[in-house]
Protein backbone atom coordinates (compact mmCIF):
# COMPACT_ATOMS: atom_id res chain seq x y z
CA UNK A 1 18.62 -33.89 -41.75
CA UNK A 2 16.49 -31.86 -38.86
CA UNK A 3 14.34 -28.95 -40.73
CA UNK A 4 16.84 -26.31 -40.00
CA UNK A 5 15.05 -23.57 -38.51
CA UNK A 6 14.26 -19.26 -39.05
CA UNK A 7 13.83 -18.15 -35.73
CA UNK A 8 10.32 -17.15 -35.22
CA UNK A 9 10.17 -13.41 -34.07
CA UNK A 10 11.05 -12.26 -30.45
CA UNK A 11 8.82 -13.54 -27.45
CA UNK A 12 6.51 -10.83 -26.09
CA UNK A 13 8.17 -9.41 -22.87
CA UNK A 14 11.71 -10.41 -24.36
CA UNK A 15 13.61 -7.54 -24.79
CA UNK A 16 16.08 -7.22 -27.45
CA UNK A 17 19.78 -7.28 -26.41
CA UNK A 18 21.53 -3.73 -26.87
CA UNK A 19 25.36 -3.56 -26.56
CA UNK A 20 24.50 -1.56 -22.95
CA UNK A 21 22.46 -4.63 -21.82
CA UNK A 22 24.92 -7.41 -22.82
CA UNK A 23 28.18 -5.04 -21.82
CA UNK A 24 27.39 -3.79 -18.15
CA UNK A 25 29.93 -5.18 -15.63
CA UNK A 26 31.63 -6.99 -18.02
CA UNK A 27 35.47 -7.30 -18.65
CA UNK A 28 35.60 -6.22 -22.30
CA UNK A 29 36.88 -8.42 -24.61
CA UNK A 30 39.32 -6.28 -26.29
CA UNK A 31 41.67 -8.79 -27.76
CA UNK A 32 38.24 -10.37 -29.47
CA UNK A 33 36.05 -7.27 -30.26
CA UNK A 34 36.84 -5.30 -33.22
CA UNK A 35 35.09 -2.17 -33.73
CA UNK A 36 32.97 -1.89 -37.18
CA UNK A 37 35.54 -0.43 -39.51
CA UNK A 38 38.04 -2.28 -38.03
CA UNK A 39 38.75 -5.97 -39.29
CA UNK A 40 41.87 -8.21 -37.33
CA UNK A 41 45.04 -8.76 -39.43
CA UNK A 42 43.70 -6.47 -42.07
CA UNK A 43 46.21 -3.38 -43.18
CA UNK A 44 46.55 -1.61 -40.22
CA UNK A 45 43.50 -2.88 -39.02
CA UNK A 46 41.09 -0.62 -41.64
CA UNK A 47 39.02 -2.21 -43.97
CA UNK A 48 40.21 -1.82 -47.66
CA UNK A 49 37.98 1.00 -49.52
CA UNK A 50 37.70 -1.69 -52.70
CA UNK A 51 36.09 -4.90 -50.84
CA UNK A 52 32.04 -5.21 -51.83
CA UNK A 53 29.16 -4.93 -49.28
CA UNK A 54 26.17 -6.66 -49.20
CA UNK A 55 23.35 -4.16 -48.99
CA UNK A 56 19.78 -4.95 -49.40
CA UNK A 57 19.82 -4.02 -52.84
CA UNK A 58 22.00 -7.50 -53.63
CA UNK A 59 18.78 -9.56 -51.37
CA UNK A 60 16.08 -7.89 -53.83
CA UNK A 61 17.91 -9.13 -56.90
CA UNK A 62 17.95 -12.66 -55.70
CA UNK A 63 14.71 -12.76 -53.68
CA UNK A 64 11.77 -14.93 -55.24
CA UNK A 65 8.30 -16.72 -53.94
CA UNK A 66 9.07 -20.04 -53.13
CA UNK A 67 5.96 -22.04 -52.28
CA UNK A 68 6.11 -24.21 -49.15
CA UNK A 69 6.46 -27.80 -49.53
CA UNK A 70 7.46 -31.15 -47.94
CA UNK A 71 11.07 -32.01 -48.59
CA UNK A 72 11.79 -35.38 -48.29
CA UNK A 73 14.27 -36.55 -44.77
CA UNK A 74 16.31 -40.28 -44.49
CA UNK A 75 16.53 -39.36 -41.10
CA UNK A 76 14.11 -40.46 -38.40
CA UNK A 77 11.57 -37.92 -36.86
CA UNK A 78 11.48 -36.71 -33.55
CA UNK A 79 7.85 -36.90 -31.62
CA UNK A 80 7.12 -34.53 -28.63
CA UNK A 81 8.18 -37.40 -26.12
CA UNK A 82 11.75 -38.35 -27.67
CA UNK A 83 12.32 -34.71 -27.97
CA UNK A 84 11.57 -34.83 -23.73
CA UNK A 85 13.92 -37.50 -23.58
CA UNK A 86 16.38 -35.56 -25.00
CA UNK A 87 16.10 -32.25 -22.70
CA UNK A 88 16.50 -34.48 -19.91
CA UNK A 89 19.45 -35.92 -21.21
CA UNK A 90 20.54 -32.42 -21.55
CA UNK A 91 19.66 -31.19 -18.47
CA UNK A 92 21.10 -34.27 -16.59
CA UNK A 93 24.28 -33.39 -18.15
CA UNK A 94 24.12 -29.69 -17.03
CA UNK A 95 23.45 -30.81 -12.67
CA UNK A 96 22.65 -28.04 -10.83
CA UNK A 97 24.76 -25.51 -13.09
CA UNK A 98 22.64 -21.76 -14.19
CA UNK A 99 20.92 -22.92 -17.84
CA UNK A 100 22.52 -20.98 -20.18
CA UNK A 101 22.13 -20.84 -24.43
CA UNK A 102 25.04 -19.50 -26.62
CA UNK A 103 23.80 -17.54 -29.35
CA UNK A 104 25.94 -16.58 -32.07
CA UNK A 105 23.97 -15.93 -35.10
CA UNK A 106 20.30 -14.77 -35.33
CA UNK A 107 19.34 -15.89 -31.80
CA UNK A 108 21.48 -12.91 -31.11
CA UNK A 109 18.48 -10.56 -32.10
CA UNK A 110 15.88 -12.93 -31.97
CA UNK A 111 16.05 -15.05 -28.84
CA UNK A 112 12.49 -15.80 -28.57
CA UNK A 113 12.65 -16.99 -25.51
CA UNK A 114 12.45 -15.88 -21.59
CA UNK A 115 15.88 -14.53 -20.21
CA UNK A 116 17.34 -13.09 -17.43
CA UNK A 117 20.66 -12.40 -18.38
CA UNK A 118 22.41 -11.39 -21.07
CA UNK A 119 26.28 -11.55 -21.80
CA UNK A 120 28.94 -11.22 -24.69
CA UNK A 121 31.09 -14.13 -24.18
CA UNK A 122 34.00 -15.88 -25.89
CA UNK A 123 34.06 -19.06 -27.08
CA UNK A 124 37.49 -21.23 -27.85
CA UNK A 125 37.69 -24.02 -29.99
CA UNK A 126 34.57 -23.04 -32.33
CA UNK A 127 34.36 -20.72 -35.01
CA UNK A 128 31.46 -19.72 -37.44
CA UNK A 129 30.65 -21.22 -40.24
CA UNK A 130 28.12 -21.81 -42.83
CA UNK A 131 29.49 -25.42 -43.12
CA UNK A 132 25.34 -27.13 -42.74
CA UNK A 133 23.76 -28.34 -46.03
CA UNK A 134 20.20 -26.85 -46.03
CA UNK A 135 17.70 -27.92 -48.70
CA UNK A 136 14.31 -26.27 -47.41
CA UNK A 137 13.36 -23.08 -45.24
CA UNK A 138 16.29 -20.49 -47.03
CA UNK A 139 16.98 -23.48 -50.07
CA UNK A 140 15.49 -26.14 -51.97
CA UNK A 141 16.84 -29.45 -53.01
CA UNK A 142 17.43 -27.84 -56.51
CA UNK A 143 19.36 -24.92 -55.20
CA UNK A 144 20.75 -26.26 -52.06
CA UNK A 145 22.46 -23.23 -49.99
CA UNK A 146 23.67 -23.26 -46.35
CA UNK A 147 23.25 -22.62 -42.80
CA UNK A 148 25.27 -20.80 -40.24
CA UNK A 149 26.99 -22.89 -37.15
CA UNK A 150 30.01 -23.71 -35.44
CA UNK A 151 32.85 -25.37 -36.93
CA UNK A 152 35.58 -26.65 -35.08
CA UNK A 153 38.75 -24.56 -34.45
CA UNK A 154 39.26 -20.69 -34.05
CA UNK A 155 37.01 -19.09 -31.92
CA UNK A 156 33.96 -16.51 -31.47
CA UNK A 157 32.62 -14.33 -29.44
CA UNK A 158 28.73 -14.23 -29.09
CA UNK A 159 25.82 -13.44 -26.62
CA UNK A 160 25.34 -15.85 -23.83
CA UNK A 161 21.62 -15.74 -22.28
CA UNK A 162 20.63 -17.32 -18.75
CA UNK A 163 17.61 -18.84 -18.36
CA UNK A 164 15.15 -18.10 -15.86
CA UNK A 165 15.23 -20.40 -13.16
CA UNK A 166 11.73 -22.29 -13.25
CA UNK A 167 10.21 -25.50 -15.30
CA UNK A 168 13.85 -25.92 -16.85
CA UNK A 169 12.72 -29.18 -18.99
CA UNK A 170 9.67 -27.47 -20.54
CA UNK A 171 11.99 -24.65 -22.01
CA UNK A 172 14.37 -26.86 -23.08
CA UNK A 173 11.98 -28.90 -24.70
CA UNK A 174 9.97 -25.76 -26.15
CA UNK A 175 14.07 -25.16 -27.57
CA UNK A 176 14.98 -28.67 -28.73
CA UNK A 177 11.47 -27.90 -31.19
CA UNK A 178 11.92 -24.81 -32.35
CA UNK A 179 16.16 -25.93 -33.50
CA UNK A 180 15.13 -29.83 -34.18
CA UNK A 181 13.08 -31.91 -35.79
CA UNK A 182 15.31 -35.29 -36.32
CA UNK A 183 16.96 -37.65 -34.01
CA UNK A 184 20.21 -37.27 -36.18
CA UNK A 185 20.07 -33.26 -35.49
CA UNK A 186 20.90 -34.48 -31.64
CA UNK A 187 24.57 -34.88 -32.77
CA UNK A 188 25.03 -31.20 -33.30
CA UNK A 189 23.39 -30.16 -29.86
CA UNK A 190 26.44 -29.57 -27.06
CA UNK A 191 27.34 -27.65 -24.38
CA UNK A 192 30.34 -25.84 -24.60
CA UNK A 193 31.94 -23.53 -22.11
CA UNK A 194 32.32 -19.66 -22.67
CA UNK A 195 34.19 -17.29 -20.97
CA UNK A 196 32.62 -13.49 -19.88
CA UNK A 197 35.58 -11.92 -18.02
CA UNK A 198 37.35 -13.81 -15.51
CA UNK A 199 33.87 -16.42 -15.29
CA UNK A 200 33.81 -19.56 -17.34
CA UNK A 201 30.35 -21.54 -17.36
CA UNK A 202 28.78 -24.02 -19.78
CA UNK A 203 25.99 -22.80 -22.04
CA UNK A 204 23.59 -24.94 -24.81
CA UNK A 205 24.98 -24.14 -27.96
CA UNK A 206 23.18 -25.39 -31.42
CA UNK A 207 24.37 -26.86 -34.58
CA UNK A 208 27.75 -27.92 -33.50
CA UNK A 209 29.98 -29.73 -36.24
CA UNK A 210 30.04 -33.20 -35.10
CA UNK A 211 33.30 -34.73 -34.51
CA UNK A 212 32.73 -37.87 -36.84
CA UNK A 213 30.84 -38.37 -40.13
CA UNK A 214 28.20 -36.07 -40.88
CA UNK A 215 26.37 -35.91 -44.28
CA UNK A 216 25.00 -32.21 -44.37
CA UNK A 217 28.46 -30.68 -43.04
CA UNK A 218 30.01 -29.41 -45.64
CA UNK A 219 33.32 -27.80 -45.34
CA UNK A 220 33.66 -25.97 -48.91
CA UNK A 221 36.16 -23.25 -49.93
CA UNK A 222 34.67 -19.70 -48.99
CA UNK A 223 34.42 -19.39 -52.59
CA UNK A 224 32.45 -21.97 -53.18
CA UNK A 225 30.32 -20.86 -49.83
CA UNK A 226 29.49 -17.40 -51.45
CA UNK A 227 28.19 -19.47 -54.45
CA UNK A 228 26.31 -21.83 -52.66
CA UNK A 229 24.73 -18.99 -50.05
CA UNK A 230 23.90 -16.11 -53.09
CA UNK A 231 21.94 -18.57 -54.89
CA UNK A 232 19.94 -20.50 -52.30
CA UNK A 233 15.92 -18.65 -51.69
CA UNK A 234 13.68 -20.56 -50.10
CA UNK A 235 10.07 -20.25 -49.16
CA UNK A 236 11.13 -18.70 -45.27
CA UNK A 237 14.11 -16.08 -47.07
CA UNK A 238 17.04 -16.39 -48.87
CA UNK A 239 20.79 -17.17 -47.95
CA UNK A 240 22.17 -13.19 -48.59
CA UNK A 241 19.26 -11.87 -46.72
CA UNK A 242 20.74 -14.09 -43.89
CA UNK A 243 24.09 -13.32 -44.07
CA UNK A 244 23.28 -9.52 -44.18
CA UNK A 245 21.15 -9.83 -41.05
CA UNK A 246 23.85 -11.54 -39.42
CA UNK A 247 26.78 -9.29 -40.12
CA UNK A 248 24.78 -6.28 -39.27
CA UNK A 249 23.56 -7.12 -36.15
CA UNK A 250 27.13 -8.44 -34.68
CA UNK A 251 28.73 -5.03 -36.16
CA UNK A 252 25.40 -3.34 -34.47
CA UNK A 253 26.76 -5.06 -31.18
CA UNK A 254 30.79 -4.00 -31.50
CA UNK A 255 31.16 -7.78 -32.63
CA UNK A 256 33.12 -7.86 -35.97
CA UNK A 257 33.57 -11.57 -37.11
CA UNK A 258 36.45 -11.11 -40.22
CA UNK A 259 35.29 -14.58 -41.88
CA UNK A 260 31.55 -12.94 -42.04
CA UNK A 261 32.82 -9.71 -43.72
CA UNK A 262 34.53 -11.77 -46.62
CA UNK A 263 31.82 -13.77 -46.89
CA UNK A 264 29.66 -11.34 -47.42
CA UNK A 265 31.76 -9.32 -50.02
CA UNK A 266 32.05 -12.36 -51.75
CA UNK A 267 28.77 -12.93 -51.93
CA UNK A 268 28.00 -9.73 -52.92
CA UNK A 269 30.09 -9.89 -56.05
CA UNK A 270 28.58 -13.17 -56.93
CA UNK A 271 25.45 -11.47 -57.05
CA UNK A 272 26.45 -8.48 -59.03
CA UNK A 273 27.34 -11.38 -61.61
CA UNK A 274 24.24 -13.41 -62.11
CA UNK A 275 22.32 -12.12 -64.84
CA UNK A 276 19.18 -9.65 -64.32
């Protein structure tokens, strides 16, 4: 599979999204937001007192140095000019439509990229998941963990970004090589369409479950996914120090996703058992 990627840190003169920045003018998504403290089809909508948190504490047990290495791919690599071939393809696809990327996990807080706009949008049909087999960056192939993306079904609100107008193909290239690396990853690369209000437009969104045969998704019981994700450390992080990020910048944000907060109790308590 494509080297699944940590997003490198934010670009300079990118500033990070606030709630203010990605709310003004916006309809609010009310039936979709849930405040933190709040969780959707919960009792009364409050959070039971009993349910585990991840905290930092639960990364430092698991963290470890993991040297760098190369991790053997079947698939086929991507050079600069197939990976041009591809943001054409993209863009050709797109017409004359505002570029817009969908962000719904750490490219929520680290972009990394030039933007102009910045809007909490919902998306129908797709729903997070850590359903992508990852055996390097936050795993190895000894302790293979996961990676966050969409899965078909549901939905999901994220943060929809518009791109500045100028040399569109070099920053979707400069994209398709930060989030790819094989010609197989070009399967989960789509654009999808994403409300904000009464608006709908089409945005780029990455690592979309294919709709055929794929051998890194993996759709494992959320049991299962808490094992898999409070095990995996890698030489770029580990998979709790992930899923912590993630949950507390969305909850930072207003955004409470109620698969997320199991997940991360569950993986909480599945690091309180390990031994150490």
């Amino acid at each position: 599979m494509g080297k699944p990627r940590t997003l490198p840190g934010q670009s300079a003169g990118t500033a990070h999204p606030t709630r203010a920045a990605i709310s003004v003018g916006l309809t609010p998504l009310t039936e979709m937001v849930i405040l933190p403290g709040m969780e959707r089809g919960g009792q009364k909508g409050m959070r039971q007192a009993s349910a585990p948190r991840l905290t930092a504490a639960h990364v430092a047990k698991v963290h470890r140095e993991v040297p760098e290495r190369e991790v053997p791919s079947p698939h086929r690599k991507m050079v600069t000019a197939d990976q041009e071939a591809y943001a054409r393809q993209l863009l050709d696809e797109l017409g004359t439509e505002p570029f817009w990327v969908f962000a719904y996990g750490s490219l929520i807080w680290k972009p990394a990229f030039d933007h102009v706009e910045a809007r909490t949008v919902h998306l129908a049909g797709w729903r997070r998941r850590f359903c992508l087999k990852l055996t390097n960056w936050r795993a190895t192939p000894e302790q293979p963990g996961l990676m966050l993306a969409l899965d078909r079904g549901g939905s999901c609100v994220g943060v929809a970004y518009r791109m500045p107008q100028d040399a569109p193909l070099e920053r979707m290239v400069r994209l398709l090589q930060r989030e790819t690396s094989h010609h197989e990853d070009m399967r989960w690369q789509r654009w999808v369409t994403v409300r904000s209000g009464d608006e709908s437009f089409r945005a780029l969104a990455f690592w979309c479950a294919p709709s055929g045969p794929a051998g890194d998704l993996l759709r494992l019981p959320i049991e299962e996914e808490a094992a898999w994700i409070a095990r995996s450390v890698g030489f770029a992080g580990n998979g709790p120090e992930y899923l912590l990020n993630t949950v507390e910048h969305l909850e930072q944000l207003g955004l409470h996703d109620s698969y997320l907060w199991r997940l991360q109790g569950l993986v909480a308590a599945e690091i309180e058992a390990l031994p150490g």
